[in-house]
C-alpha atoms as a PDB file:
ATOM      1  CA  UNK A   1       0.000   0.000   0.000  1.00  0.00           C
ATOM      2  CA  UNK A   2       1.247   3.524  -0.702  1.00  0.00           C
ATOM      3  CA  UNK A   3      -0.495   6.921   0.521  1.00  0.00           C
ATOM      4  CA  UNK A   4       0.694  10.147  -0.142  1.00  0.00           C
ATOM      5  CA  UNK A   5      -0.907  13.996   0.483  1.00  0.00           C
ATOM      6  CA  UNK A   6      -3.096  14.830  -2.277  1.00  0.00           C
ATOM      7  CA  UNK A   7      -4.051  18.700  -1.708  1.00  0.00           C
ATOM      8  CA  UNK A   8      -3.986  20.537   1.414  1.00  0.00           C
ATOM      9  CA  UNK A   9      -5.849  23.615   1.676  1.00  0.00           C
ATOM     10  CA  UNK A  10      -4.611  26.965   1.965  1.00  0.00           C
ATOM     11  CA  UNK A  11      -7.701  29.809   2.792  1.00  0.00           C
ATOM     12  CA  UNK A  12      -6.860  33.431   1.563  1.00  0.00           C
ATOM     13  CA  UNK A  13      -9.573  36.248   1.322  1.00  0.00           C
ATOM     14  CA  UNK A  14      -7.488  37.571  -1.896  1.00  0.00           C
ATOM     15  CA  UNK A  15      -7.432  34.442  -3.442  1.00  0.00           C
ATOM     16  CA  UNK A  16      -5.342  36.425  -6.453  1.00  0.00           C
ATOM     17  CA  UNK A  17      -2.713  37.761  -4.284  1.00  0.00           C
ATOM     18  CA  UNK A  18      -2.469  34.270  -2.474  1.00  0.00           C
ATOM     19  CA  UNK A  19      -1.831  32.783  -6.093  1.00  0.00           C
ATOM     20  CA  UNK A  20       0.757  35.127  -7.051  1.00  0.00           C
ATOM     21  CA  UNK A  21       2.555  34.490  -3.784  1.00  0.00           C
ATOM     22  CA  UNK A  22       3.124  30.949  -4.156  1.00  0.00           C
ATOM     23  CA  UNK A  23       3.227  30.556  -8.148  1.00  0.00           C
ATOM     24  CA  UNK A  24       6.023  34.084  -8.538  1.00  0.00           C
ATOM     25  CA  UNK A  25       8.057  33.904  -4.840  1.00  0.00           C
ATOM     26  CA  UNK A  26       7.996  29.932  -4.829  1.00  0.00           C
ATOM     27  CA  UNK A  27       7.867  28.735  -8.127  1.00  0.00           C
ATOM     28  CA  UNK A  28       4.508  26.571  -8.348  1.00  0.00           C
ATOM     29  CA  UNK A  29       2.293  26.055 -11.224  1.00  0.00           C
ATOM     30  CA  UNK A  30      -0.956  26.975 -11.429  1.00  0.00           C
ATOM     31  CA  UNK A  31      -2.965  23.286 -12.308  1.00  0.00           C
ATOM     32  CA  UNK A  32      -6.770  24.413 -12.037  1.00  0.00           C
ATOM     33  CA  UNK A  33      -8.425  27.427 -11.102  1.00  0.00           C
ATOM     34  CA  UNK A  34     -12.066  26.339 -10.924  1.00  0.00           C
ATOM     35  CA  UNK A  35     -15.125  29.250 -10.563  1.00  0.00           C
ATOM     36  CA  UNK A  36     -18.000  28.272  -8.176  1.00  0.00           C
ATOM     37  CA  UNK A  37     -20.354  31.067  -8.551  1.00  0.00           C
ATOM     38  CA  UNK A  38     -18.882  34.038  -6.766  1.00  0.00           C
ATOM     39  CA  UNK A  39     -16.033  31.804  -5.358  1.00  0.00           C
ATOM     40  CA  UNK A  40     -13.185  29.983  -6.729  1.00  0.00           C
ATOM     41  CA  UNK A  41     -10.275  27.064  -6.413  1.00  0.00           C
ATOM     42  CA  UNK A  42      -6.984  27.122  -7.599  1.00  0.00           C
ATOM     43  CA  UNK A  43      -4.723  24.620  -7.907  1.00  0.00           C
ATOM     44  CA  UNK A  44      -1.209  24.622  -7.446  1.00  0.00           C
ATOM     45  CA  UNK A  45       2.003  22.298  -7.751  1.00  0.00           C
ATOM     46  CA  UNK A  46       5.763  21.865  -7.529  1.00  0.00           C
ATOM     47  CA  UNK A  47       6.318  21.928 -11.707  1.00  0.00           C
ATOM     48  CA  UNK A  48       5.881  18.545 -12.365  1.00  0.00           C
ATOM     49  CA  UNK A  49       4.410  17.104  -9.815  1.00  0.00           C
ATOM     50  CA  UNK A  50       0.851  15.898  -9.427  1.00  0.00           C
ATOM     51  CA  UNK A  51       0.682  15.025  -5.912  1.00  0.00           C
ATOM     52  CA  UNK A  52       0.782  17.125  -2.789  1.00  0.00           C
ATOM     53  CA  UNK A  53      -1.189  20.438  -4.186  1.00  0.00           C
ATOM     54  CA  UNK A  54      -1.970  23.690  -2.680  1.00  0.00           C
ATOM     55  CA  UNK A  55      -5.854  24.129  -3.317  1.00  0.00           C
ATOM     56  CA  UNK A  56      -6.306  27.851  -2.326  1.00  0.00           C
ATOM     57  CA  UNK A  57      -9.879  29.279  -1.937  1.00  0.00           C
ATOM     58  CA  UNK A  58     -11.682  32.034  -0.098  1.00  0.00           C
ATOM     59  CA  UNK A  59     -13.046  31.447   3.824  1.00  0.00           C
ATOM     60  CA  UNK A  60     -16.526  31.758   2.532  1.00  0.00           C
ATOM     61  CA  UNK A  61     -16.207  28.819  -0.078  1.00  0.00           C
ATOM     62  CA  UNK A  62     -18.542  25.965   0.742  1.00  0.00           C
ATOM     63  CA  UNK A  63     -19.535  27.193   4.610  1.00  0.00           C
ATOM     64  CA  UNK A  64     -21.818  29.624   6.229  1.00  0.00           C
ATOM     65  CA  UNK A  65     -21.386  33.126   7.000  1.00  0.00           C
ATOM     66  CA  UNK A  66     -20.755  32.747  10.064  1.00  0.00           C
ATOM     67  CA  UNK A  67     -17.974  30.380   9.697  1.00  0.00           C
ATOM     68  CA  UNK A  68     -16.698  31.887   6.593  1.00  0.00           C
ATOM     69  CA  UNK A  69     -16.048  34.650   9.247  1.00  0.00           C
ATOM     70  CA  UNK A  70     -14.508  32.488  12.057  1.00  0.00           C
ATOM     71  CA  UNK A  71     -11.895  31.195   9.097  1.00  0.00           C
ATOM     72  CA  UNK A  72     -11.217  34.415   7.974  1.00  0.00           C
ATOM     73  CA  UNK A  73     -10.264  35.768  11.620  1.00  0.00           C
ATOM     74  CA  UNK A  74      -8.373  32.994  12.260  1.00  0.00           C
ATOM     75  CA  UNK A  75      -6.624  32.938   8.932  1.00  0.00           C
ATOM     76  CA  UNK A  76      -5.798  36.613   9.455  1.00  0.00           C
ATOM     77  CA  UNK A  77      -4.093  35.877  12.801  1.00  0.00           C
ATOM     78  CA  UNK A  78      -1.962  33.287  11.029  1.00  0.00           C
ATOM     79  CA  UNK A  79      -2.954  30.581  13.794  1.00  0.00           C
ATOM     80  CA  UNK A  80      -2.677  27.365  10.676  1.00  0.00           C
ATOM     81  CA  UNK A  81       0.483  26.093   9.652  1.00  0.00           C
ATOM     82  CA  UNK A  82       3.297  26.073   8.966  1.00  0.00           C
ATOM     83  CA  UNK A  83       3.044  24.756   5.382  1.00  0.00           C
ATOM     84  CA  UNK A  84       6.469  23.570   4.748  1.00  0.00           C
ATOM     85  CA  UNK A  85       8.553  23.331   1.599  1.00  0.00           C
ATOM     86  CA  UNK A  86      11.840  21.427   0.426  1.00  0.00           C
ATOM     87  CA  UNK A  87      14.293  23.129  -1.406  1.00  0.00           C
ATOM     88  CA  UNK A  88      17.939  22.700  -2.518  1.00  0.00           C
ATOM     89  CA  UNK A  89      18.918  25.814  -2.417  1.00  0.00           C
ATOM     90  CA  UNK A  90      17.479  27.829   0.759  1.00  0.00           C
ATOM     91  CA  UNK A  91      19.294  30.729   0.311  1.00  0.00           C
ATOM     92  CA  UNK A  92      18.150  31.172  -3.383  1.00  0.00           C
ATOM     93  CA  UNK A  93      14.692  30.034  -3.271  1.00  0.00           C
ATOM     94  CA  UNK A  94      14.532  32.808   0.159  1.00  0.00           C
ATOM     95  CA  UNK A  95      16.388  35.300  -1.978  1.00  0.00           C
ATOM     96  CA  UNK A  96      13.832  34.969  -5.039  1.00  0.00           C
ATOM     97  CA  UNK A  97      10.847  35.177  -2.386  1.00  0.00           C
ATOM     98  CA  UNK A  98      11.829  38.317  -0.828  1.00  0.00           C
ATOM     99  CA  UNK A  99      12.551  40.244  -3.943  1.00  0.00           C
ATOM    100  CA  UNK A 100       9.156  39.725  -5.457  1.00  0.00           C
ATOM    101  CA  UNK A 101       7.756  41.542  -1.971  1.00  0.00           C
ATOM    102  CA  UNK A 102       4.563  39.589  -1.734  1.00  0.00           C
ATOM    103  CA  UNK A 103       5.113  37.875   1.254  1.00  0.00           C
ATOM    104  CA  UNK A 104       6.604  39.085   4.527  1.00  0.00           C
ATOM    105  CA  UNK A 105       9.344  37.903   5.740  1.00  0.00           C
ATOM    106  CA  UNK A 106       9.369  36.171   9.344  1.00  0.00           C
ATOM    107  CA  UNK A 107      12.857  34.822   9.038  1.00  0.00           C
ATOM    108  CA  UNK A 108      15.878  35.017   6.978  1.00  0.00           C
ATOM    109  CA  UNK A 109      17.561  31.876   6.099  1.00  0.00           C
ATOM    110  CA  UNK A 110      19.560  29.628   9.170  1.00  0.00           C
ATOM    111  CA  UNK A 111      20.655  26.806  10.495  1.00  0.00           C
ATOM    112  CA  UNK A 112      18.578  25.206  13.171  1.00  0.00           C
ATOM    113  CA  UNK A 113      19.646  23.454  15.800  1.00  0.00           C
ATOM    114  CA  UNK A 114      17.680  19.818  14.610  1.00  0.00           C
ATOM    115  CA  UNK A 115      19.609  19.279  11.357  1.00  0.00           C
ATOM    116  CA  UNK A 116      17.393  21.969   9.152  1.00  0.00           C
ATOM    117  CA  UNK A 117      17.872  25.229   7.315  1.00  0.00           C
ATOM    118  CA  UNK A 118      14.879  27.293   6.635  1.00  0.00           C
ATOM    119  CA  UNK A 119      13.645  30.456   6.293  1.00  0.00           C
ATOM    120  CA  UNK A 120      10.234  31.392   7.002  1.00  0.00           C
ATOM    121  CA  UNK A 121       7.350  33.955   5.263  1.00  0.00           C
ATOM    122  CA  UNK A 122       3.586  34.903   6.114  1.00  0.00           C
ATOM    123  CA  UNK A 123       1.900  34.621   2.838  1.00  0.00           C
ATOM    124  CA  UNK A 124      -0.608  37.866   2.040  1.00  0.00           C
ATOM    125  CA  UNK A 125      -3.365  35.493   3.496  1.00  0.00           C
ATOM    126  CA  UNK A 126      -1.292  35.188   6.869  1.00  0.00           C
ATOM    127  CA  UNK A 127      -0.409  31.631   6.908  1.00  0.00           C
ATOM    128  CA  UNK A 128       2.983  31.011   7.714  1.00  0.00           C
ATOM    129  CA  UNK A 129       5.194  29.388   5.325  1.00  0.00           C
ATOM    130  CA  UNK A 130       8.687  27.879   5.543  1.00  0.00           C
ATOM    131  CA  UNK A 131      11.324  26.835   3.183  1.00  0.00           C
ATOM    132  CA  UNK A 132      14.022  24.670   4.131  1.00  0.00           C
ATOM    133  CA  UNK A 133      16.505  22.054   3.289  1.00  0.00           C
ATOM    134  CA  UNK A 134      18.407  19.098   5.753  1.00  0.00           C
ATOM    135  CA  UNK A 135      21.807  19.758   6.352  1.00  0.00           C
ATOM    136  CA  UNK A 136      24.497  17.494   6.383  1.00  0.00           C
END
């Protein structure tokens, strides 16, 4: 038996800023980007890959008002996460975020103490994101 993460979902009230984020500072593809009256889904991926997507939508998307709200909030105060990425070159793929300027930066690249170098952003939805890479 194998099992591996299909999508994971990523809520953003500006579901094009959100987009741009993760497609121009990390480097995914865009793989759907489905309309559902006034809401939508998009779809993204490491190039390449079709397993472990980003499916970004709005709080509102398939719930009520009132816990459209209670995402949003929580969203805002960046309580999910982190979603963590892989990279082979932290320093490069941390350069390339910052200088695109659509994600704030939480921490600049380092090595941690448990055999990891990351870096770490809040994406313009507030979830925190970090990029990282095992060292030897």
């Amino acid at each position: 038996m194998t099992i591996s993460i299909s999508h994971f979902p990523v809520h953003a009230v500006d579901v094009d800023a959100t987009v741009a984020f993760y497609r121009d500072a990390l480097g995914l593809e865009v793989v759907n980007d489905v309309p559902y009256g006034e809401f939508r889904w998009v779809t993204l991926a490491t190039p390449g890959s079709t397993v472990g997507q980003l499916v970004v939508s709005q709080p509102h998307a398939g719930r009520s008002e009132q816990e459209g709200d209670q995402l949003a909030a929580l969203v805002a105060l960046g309580v999910f996460g982190p979603i963590v990425f892989d990279t082979d070159d932290v320093d490069a793929a941390f350069e390339k975020a910052r200088a695109t300027g659509l994600g704030e930066v939480l921490q600049e690249p380092q090595d941690m103490g448990y055999g990891v170098r990351d870096c770490a952003f809040r994406d313009p939805a507030g979830n925190m994101v970090r990029v990282g890479t095992k060292t030897p």
